[in-house]
N, C-alpha and C. Protein backbone atom coordinates (compact mmCIF):
# COMPACT_ATOMS: atom_id res chain seq x y z
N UNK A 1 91.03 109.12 152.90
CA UNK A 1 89.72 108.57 152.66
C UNK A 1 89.87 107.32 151.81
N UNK A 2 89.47 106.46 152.50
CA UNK A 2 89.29 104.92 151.31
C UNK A 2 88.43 105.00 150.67
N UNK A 3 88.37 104.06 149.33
CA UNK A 3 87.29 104.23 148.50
C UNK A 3 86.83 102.70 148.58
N UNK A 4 85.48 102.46 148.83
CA UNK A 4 84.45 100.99 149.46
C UNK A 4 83.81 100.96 148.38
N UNK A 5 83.93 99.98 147.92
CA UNK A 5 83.36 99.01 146.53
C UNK A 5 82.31 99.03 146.88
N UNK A 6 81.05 99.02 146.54
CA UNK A 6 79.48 98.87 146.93
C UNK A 6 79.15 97.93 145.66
N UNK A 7 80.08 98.12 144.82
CA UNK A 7 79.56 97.09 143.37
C UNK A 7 79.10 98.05 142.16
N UNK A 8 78.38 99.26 142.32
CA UNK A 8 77.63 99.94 141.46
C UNK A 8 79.30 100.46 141.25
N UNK A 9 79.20 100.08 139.55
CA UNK A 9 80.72 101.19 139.02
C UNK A 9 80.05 102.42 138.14
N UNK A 10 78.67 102.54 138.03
CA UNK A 10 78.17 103.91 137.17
C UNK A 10 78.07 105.06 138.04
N UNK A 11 78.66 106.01 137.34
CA UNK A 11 78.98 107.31 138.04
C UNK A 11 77.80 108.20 137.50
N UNK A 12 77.41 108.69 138.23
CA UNK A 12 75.99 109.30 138.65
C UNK A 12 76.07 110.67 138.47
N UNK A 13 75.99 111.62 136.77
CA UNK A 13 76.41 112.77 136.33
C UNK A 13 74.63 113.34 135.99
N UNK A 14 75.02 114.48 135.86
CA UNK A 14 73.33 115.12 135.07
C UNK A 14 72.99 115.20 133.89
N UNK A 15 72.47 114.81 133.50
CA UNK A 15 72.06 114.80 131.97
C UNK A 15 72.95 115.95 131.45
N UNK A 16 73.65 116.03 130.60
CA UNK A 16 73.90 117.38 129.68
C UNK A 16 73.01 118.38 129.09
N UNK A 17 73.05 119.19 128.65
CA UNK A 17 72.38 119.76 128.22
C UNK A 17 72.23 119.53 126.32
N UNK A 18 71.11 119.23 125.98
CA UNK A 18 71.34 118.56 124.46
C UNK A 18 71.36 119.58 123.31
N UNK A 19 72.26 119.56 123.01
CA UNK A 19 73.09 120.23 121.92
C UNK A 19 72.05 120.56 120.93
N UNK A 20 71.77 121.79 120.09
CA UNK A 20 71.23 121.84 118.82
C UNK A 20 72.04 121.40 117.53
N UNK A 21 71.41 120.67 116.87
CA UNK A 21 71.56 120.18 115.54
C UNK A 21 72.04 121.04 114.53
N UNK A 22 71.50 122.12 114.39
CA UNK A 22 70.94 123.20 113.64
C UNK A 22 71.02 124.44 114.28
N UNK A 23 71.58 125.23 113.34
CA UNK A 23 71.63 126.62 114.56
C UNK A 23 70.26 127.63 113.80
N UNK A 24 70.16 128.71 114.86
CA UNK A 24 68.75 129.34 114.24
C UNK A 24 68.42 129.60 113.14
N UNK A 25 69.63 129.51 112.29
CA UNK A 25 69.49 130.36 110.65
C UNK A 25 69.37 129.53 110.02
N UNK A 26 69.40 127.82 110.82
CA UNK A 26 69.04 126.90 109.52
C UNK A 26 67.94 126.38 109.46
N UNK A 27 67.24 126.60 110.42
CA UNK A 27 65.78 126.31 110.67
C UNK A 27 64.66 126.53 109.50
N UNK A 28 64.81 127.60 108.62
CA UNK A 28 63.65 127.67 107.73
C UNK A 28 64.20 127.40 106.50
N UNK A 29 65.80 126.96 106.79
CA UNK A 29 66.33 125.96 105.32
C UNK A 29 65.84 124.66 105.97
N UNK A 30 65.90 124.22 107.26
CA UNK A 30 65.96 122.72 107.12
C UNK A 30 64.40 122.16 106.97
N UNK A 31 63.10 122.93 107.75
CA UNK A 31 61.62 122.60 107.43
C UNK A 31 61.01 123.81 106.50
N UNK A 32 61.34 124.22 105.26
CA UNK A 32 60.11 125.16 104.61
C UNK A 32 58.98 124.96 104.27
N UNK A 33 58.84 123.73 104.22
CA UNK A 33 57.21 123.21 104.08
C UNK A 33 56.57 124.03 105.73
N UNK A 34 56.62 124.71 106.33
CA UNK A 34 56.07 124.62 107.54
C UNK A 34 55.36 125.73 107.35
N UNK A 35 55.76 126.86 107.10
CA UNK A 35 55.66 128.25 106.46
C UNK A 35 54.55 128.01 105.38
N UNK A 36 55.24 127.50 104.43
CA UNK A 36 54.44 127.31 103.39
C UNK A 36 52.77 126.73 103.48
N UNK A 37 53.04 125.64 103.99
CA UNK A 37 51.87 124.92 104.58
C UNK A 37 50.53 126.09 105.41
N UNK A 38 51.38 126.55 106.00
CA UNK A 38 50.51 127.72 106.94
C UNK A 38 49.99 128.73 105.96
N UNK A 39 50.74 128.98 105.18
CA UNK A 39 50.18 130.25 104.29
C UNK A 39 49.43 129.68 103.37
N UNK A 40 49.33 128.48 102.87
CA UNK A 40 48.62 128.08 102.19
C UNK A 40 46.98 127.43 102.39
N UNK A 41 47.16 127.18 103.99
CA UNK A 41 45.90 126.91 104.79
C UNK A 41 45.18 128.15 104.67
N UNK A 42 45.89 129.18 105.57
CA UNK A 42 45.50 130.47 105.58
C UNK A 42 44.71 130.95 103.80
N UNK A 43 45.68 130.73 103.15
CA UNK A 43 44.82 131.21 101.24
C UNK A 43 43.80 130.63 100.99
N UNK A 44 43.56 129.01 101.38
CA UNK A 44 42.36 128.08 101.06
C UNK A 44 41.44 128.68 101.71
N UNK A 45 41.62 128.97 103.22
CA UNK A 45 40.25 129.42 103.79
C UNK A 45 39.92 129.93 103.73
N UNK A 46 40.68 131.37 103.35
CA UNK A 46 40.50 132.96 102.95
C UNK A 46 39.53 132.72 101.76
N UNK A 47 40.10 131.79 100.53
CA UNK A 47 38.90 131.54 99.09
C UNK A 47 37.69 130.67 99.80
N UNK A 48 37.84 129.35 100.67
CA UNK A 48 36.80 129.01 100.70
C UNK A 48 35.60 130.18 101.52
N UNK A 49 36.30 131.06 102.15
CA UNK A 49 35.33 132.12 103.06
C UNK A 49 34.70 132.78 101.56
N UNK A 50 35.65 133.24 101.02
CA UNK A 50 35.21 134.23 100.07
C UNK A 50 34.19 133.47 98.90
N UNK A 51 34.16 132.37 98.86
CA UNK A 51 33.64 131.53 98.24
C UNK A 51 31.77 131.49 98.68
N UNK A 52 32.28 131.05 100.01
CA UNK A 52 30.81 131.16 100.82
C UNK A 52 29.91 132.53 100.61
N UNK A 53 30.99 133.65 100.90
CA UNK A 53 30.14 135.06 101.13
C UNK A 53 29.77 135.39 99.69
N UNK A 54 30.17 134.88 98.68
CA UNK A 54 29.39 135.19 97.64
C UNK A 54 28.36 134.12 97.15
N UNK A 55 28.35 132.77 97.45
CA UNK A 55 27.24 132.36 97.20
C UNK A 55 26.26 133.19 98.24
N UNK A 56 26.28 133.37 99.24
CA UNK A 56 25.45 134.02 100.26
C UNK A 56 24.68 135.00 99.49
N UNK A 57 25.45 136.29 99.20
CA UNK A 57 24.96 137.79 98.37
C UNK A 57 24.41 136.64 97.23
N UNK A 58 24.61 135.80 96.27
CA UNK A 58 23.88 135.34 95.39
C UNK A 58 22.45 134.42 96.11
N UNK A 59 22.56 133.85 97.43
CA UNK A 59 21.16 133.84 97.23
C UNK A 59 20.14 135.12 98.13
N UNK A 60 20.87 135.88 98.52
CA UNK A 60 19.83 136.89 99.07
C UNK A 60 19.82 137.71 97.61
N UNK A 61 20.39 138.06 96.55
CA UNK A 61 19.88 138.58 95.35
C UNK A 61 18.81 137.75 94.66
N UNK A 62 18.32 136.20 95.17
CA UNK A 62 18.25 135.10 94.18
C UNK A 62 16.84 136.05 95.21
N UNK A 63 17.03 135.63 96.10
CA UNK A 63 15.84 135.86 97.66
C UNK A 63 14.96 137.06 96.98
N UNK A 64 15.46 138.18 97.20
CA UNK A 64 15.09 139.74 96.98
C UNK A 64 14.27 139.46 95.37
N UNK A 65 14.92 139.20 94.54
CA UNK A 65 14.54 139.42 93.28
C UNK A 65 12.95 138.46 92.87
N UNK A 66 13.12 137.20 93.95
CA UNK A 66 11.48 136.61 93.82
C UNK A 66 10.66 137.28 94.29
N UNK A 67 11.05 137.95 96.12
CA UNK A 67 10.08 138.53 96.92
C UNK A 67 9.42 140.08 95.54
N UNK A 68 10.62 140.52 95.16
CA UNK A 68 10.02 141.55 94.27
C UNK A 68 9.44 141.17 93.35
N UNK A 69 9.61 139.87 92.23
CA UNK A 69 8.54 139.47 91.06
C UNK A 69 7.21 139.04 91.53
N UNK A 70 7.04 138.27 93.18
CA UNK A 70 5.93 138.10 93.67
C UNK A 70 4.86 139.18 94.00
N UNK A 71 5.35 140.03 94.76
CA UNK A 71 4.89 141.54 95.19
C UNK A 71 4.11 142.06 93.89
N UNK A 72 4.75 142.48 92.32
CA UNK A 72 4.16 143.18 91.41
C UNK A 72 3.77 141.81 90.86
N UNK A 73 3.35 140.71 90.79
CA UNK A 73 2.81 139.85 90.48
C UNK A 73 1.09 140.00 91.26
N UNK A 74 1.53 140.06 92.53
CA UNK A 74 0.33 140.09 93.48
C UNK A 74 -0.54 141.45 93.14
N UNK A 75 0.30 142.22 93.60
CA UNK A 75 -0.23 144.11 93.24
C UNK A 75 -0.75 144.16 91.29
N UNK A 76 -0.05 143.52 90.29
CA UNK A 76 -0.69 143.32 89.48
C UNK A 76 -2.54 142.26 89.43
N UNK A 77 -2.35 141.85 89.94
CA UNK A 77 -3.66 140.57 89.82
C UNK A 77 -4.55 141.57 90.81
N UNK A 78 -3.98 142.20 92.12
CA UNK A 78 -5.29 142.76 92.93
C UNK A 78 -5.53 144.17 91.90
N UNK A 79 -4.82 145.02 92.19
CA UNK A 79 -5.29 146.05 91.56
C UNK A 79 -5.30 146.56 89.91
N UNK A 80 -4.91 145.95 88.91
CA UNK A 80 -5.20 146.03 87.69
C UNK A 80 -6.41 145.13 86.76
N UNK A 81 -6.18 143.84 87.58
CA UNK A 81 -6.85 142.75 86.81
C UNK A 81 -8.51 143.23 87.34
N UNK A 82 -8.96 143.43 88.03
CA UNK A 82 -10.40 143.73 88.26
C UNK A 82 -10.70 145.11 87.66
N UNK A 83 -9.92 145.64 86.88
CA UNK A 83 -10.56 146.98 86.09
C UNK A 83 -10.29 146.47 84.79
């Protein structure tokens, strides 16, 4: 078999397969901010939730406690004040 010059001298291989840098065990030495970051999203929202649900219970106590000073406010003026 002869070999015919066509001009192209690049030899036409498959990509390799690309090597890891890092093997699995170094992964949460080489990014720990990643972890961290997550658990720390996760804690903020957990307080800002917990944050919310108690202003909430503080204004339905704020709520409840007018509807009740109004009520014996009212029930005082109808039924005591005219005797």
């Amino acid at each position: 078999m002869k070999y015919v010059a066509t001009g192209d001298t690049s030899v036409q291989r498959p990509n390799p397969p690309r090597q890891r840098t890092q093997s699995p065990s170094d992964d949460s030495a080489a990014e720990p901010g990643i972890h961290t970051r997550t658990a720390v999203v996760i804690a903020v929202t957990a307080a800002a939730a917990a944050v919310v649900a108690a202003a909430a219970v503080v204004v339905v106590v704020v709520v409840v406690v007018v509807v009740v000073v109004v009520v014996v406010v009212v029930v005082a003026v109808v039924v005591i004040v005219p005797y």
